[in-house]
Protein backbone atom coordinates (compact mmCIF):
# COMPACT_ATOMS: atom_id res chain seq x y z
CA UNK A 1 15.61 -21.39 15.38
CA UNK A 2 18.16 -18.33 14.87
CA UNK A 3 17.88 -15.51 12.47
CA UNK A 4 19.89 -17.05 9.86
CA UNK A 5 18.39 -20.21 9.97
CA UNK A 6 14.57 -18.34 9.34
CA UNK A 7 15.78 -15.89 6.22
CA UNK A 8 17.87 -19.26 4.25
CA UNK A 9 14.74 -19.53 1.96
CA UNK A 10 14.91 -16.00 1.05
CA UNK A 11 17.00 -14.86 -2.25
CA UNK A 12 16.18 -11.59 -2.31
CA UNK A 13 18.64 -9.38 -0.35
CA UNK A 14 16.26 -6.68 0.59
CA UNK A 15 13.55 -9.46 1.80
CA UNK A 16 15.96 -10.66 4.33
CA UNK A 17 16.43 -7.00 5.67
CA UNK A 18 12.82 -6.84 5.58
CA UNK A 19 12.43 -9.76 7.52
CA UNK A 20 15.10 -9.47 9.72
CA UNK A 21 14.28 -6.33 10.96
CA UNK A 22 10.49 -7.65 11.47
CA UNK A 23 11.93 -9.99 13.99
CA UNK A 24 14.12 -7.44 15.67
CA UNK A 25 10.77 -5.90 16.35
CA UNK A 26 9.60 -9.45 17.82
CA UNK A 27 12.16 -9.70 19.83
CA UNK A 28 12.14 -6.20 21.13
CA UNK A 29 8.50 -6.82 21.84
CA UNK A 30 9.56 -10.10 23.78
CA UNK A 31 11.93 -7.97 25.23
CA UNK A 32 9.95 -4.81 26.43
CA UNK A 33 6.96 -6.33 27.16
CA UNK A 34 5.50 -3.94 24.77
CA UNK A 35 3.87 -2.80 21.42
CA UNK A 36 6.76 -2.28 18.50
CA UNK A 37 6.04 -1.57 15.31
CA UNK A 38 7.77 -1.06 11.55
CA UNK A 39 7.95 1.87 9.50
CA UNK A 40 5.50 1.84 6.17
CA UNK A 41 5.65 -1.35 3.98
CA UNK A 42 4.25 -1.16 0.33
CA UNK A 43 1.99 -3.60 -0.62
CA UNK A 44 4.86 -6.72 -1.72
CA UNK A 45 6.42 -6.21 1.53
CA UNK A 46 2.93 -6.71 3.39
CA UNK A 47 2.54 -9.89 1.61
CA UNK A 48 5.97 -11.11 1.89
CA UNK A 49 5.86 -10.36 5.87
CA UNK A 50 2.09 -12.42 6.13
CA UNK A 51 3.41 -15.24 4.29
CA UNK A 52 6.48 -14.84 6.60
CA UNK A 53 4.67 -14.77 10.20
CA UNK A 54 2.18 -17.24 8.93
CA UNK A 55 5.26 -19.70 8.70
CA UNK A 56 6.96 -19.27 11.88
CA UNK A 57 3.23 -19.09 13.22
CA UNK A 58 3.39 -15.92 15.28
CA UNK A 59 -0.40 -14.55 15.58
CA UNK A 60 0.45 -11.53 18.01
CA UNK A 61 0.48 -8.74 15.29
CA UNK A 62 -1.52 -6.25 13.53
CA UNK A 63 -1.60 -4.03 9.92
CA UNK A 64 -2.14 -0.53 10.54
CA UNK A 65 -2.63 1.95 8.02
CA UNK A 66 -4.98 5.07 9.50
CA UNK A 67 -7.48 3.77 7.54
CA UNK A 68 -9.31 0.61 6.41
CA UNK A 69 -8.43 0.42 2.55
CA UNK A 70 -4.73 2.01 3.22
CA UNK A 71 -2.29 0.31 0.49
CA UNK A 72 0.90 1.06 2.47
CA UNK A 73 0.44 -0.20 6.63
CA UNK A 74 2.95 -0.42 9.41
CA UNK A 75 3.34 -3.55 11.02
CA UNK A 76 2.71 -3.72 14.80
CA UNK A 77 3.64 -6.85 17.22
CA UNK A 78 2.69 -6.84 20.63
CA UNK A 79 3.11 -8.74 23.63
CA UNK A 80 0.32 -11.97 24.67
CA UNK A 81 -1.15 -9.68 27.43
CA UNK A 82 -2.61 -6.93 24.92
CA UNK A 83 -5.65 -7.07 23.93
CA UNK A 84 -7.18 -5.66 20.58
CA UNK A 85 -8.50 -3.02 22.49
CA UNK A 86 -5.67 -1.60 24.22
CA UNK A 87 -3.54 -1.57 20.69
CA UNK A 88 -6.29 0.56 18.95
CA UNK A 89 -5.91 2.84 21.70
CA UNK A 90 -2.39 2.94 20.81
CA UNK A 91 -3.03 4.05 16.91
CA UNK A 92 -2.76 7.77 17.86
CA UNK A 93 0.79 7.26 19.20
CA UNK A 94 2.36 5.49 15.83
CA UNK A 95 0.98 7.63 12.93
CA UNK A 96 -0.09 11.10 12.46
CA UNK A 97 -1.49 13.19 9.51
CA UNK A 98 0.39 16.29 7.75
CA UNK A 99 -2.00 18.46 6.27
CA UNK A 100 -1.52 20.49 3.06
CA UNK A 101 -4.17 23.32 2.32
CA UNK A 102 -3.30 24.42 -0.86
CA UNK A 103 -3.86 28.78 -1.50
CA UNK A 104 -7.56 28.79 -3.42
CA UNK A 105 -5.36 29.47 -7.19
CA UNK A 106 -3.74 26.17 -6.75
CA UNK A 107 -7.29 24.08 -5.99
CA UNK A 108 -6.78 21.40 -8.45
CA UNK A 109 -3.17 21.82 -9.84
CA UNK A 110 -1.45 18.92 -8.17
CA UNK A 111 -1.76 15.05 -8.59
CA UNK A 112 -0.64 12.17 -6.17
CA UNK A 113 2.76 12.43 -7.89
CA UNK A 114 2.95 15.91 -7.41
CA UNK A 115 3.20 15.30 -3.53
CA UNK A 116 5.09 11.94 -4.03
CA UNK A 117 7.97 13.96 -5.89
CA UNK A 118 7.93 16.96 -3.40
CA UNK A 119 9.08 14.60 -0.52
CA UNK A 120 11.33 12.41 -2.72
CA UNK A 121 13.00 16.01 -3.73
CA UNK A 122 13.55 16.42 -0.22
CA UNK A 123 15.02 13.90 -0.03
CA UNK A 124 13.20 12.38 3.07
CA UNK A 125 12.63 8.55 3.53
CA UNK A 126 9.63 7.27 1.36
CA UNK A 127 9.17 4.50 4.32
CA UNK A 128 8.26 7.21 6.74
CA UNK A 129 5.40 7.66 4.55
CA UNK A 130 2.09 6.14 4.12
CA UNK A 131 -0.78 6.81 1.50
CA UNK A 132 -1.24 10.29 0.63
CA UNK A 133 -4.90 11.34 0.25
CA UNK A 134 -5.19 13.87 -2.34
CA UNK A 135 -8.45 16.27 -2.69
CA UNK A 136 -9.22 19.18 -4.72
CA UNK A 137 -7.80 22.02 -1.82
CA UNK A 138 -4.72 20.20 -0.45
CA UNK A 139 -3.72 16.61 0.49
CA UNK A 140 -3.51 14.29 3.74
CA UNK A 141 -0.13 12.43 4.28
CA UNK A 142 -0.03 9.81 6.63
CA UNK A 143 3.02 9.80 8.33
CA UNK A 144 5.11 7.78 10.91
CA UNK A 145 4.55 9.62 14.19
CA UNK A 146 8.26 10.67 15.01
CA UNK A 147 8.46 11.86 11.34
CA UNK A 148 5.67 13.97 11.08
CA UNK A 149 7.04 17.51 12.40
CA UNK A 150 10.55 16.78 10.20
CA UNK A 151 7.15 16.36 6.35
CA UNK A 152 5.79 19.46 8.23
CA UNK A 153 8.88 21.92 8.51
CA UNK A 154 10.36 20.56 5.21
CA UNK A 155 7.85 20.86 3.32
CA UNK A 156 7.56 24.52 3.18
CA UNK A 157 10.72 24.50 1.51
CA UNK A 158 9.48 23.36 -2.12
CA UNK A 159 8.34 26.55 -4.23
CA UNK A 160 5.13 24.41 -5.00
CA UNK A 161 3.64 24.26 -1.39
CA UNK A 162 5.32 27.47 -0.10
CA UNK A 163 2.38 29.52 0.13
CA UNK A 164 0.28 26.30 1.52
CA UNK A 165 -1.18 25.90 4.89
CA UNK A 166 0.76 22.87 6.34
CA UNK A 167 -0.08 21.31 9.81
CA UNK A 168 0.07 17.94 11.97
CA UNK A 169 -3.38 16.69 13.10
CA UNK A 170 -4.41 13.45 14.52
CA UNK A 171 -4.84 10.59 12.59
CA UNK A 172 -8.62 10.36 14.07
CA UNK A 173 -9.35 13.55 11.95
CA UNK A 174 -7.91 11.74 8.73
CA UNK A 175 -9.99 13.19 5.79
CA UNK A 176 -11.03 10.01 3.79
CA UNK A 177 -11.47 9.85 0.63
CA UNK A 178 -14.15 7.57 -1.22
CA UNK A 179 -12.41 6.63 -4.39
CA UNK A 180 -14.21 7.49 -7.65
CA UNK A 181 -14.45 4.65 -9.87
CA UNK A 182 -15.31 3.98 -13.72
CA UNK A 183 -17.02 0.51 -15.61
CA UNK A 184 -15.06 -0.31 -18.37
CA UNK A 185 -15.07 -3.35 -20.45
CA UNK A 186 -12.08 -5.79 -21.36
CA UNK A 187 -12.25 -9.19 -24.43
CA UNK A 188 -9.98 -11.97 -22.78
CA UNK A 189 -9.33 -15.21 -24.20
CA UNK A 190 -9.66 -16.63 -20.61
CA UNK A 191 -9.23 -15.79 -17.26
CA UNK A 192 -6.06 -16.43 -16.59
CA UNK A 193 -3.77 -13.62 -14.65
CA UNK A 194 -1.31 -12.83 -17.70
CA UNK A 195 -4.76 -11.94 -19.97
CA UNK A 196 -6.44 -9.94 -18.29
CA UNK A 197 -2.97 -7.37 -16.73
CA UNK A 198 -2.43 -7.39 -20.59
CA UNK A 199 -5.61 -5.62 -21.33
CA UNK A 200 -5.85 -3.69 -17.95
CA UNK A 201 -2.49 -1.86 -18.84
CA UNK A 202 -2.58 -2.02 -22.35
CA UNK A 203 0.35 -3.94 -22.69
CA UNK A 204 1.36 -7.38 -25.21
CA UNK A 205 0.95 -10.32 -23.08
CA UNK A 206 4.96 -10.44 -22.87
CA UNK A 207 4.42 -7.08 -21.39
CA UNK A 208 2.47 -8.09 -19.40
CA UNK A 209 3.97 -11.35 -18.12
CA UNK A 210 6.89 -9.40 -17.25
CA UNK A 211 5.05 -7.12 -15.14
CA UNK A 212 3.67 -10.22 -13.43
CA UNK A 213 6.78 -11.49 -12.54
CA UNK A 214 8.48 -8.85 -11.44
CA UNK A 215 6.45 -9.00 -8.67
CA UNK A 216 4.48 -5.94 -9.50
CA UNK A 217 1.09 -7.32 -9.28
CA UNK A 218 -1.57 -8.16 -6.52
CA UNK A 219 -4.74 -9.91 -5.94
CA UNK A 220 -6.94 -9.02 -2.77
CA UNK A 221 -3.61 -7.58 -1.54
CA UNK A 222 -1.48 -10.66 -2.01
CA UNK A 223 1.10 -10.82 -4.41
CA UNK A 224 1.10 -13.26 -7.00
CA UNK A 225 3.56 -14.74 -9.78
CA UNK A 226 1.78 -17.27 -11.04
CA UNK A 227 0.65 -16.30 -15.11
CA UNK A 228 -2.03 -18.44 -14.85
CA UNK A 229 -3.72 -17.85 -11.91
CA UNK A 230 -7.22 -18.03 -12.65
CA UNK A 231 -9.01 -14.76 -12.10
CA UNK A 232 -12.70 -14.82 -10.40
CA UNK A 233 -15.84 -11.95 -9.73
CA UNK A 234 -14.98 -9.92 -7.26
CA UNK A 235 -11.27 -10.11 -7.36
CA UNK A 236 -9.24 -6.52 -6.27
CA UNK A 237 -6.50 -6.80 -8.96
CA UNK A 238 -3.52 -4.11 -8.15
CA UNK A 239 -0.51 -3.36 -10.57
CA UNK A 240 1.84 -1.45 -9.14
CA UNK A 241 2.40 1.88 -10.59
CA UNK A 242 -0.87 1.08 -12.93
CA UNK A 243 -4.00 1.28 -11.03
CA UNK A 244 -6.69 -0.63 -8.76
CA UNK A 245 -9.15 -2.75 -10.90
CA UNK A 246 -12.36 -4.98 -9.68
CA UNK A 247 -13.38 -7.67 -11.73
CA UNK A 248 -17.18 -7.14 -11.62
CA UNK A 249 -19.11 -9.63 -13.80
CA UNK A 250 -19.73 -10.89 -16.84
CA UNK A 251 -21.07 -9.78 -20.13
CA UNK A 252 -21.30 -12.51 -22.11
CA UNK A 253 -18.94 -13.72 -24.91
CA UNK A 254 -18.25 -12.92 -28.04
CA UNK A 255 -18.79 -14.96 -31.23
CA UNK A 256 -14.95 -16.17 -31.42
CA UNK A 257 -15.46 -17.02 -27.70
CA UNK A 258 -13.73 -14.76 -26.34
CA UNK A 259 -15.27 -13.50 -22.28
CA UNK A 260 -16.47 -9.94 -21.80
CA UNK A 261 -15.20 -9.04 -18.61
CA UNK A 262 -16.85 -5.66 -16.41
CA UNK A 263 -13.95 -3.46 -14.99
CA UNK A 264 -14.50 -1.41 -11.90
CA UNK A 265 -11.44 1.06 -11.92
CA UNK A 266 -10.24 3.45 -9.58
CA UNK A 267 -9.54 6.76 -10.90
C-alpha cells in the first residue's frame, strides 16, 4: 500500500506530515539496513504514531526519551536483525544533554518556562528538544544529538544564562529528577473524563470539554477524546499545558452522592 493510500484516514494536515515522515524513516531503515530515528514528538504525536504503527502492524521500533518517565521521546525504527541490545547501545549516538549551571545568585530564579522561552527566543526548533529537567542550580536539556553543540553555543547569547556554565555531556550522566508531588482532594459527580479535567484545572465543564477535545488531554500517555471515558485508580491523567495528576483512591462520598476522589499531583 503507497503513502497516500496509508495517510487517507487522516484529516489533520500536520498528522499526515507526521506520519509521512515516520515512514520515510521506515523506508530509509529498509533501505540502509540500519537504525533511523525522528526528532522529539510531544505526547499527541506519540499516541497518534502508536495507534499508527499498530495499524499497519510494524513491531520493529522503539520510544526513546533519555529517561524512563520522559513526556517528549524520539521515535527509532530499526532493521529485523537488531536486537534490543544493540539499539540501547545506540542511545548515546541519538540524544545528548546540554547542561546549564546557573552563577550561585541565580539558584532558584528560573522555572521550566524560563528555559522553554530562552530557546523559543532563539529561535531554534522546539522538536530538537526533549524534556528539560529543571533543579535548583541550573537545568538538563535533552537534546537531539546533531543539535546539541548549535543549544550549547546559542545559548550564551540570552542575558539570562550569560554568566551560566553551559556544557554537552552524555545522556548516561542525565541528572534525574524525582518529581515532587502533592495529595489533594477533588467532589465529582462521577467518573467520567469531562468531570474530573473540570475540577483538575479549575475550569466549567464546557471548559473543560473543550480542552478534551482539542486533543489536549492524556491518559497513561494515550490521548483521548472521548468526554465520558470512565476514569479508574491508578490512572496518569495529563493536560497539556496544566499538569500531571494520579487518581489515587477513594474517600468516600458525600451526602448528595457526590465521589471524593485522592489527587496525586506533580508539582
Amino acid at each position: 500500500m503507497d503513502k497516500k493510500t496509508l495517510l487517507n484516514d487522516y484529516r489533520k494536515q500536520e498528522d499526515k506530515i507526521c506520519l509521512a515522515q515516520v515512514l520515510d524513516k521506515i523506508e530509509m531503515s529498509k533501505t540502509k539496513e540500519k537504525l533511523e530515528n525522528t526528532n522529539f514528538l510531544d505526547m499527541y504525536q506519540i499516541s497518534l504514531v502508536e495507534n499508527f504503527l499498530r495499524k499497519i502492524d510494524y513491531k520493529n521500533y522503539k520510544l526513546y526519551g533519555g529517561y524512563e518517565d520522559s513526556e517528549r521521546k524520539i521515535l527509532i525504527v530499526y532493521p529485523e536483525k537488531y536486537t534490543d541490545e544493540m539499539i540501547e547501545k545506540n542511545y548515546p549516538k541519538f540524544l545528548k544533554v546540554v547542561r546549564i549551571k546557573l552563577q550561585e545568585e541565580d539558584y532558584g530564579k528560573f522555572s521550566h518556562r524560563n528555559y522553554l522561552g530562552g530557546i523559543v527566543k532563539l529561535g531554534l526548533k522546539r522538536e530538537m528538544v526533549g524534556d528539560i529537567l529543571v533543579r535548583k542550580d541550573g537545568a538538563d536539556i535533552i537534546t537531539i544529538s546533531d543539535f546539541a553543540s548549535i543549544l550549547e553555543k546559542e545559548l550564551p547569547s540570552l542575558t539570562r544564562f550569560q554568566n551560566s556554565k553551559i556544557e554537552v555531556v552524555e545522556i548516561k550522566d542525565l541528572k534525574v529528577k524525582i518529581p515532587e508531588k502533592e495529595e489533594i482532594k477533588i467532589i465529582v459527580p462521577s467518573l467520567r473524563l469531562d468531570n474530573i479535567v473540570s475540577d483538575l484545572i479549575r475550569k466549567s465543564r464546557s471548559k473543560a470539554k473543550t480542552v478534551i477535545e482539542q486533543e489536549r488531554v492524556f491518559i497513561n500517555g494515550k490521548s483521548e477524546t472521548k468526554l465520558s471515558k470512565q476514569i479508574k485508580l491508578g490512572d496518569i491523567i495529563t493536560v497539556r499545558g496544566k499538569g500531571r495528576f494520579t487518581v489515587k483512591g477513594i474517600d468516600g462520598t458525600t451526602r448528595s452522592g457526590r465521589t471524593v476522589l485522592i489527587i496525586e499531583k506533580y508539582v
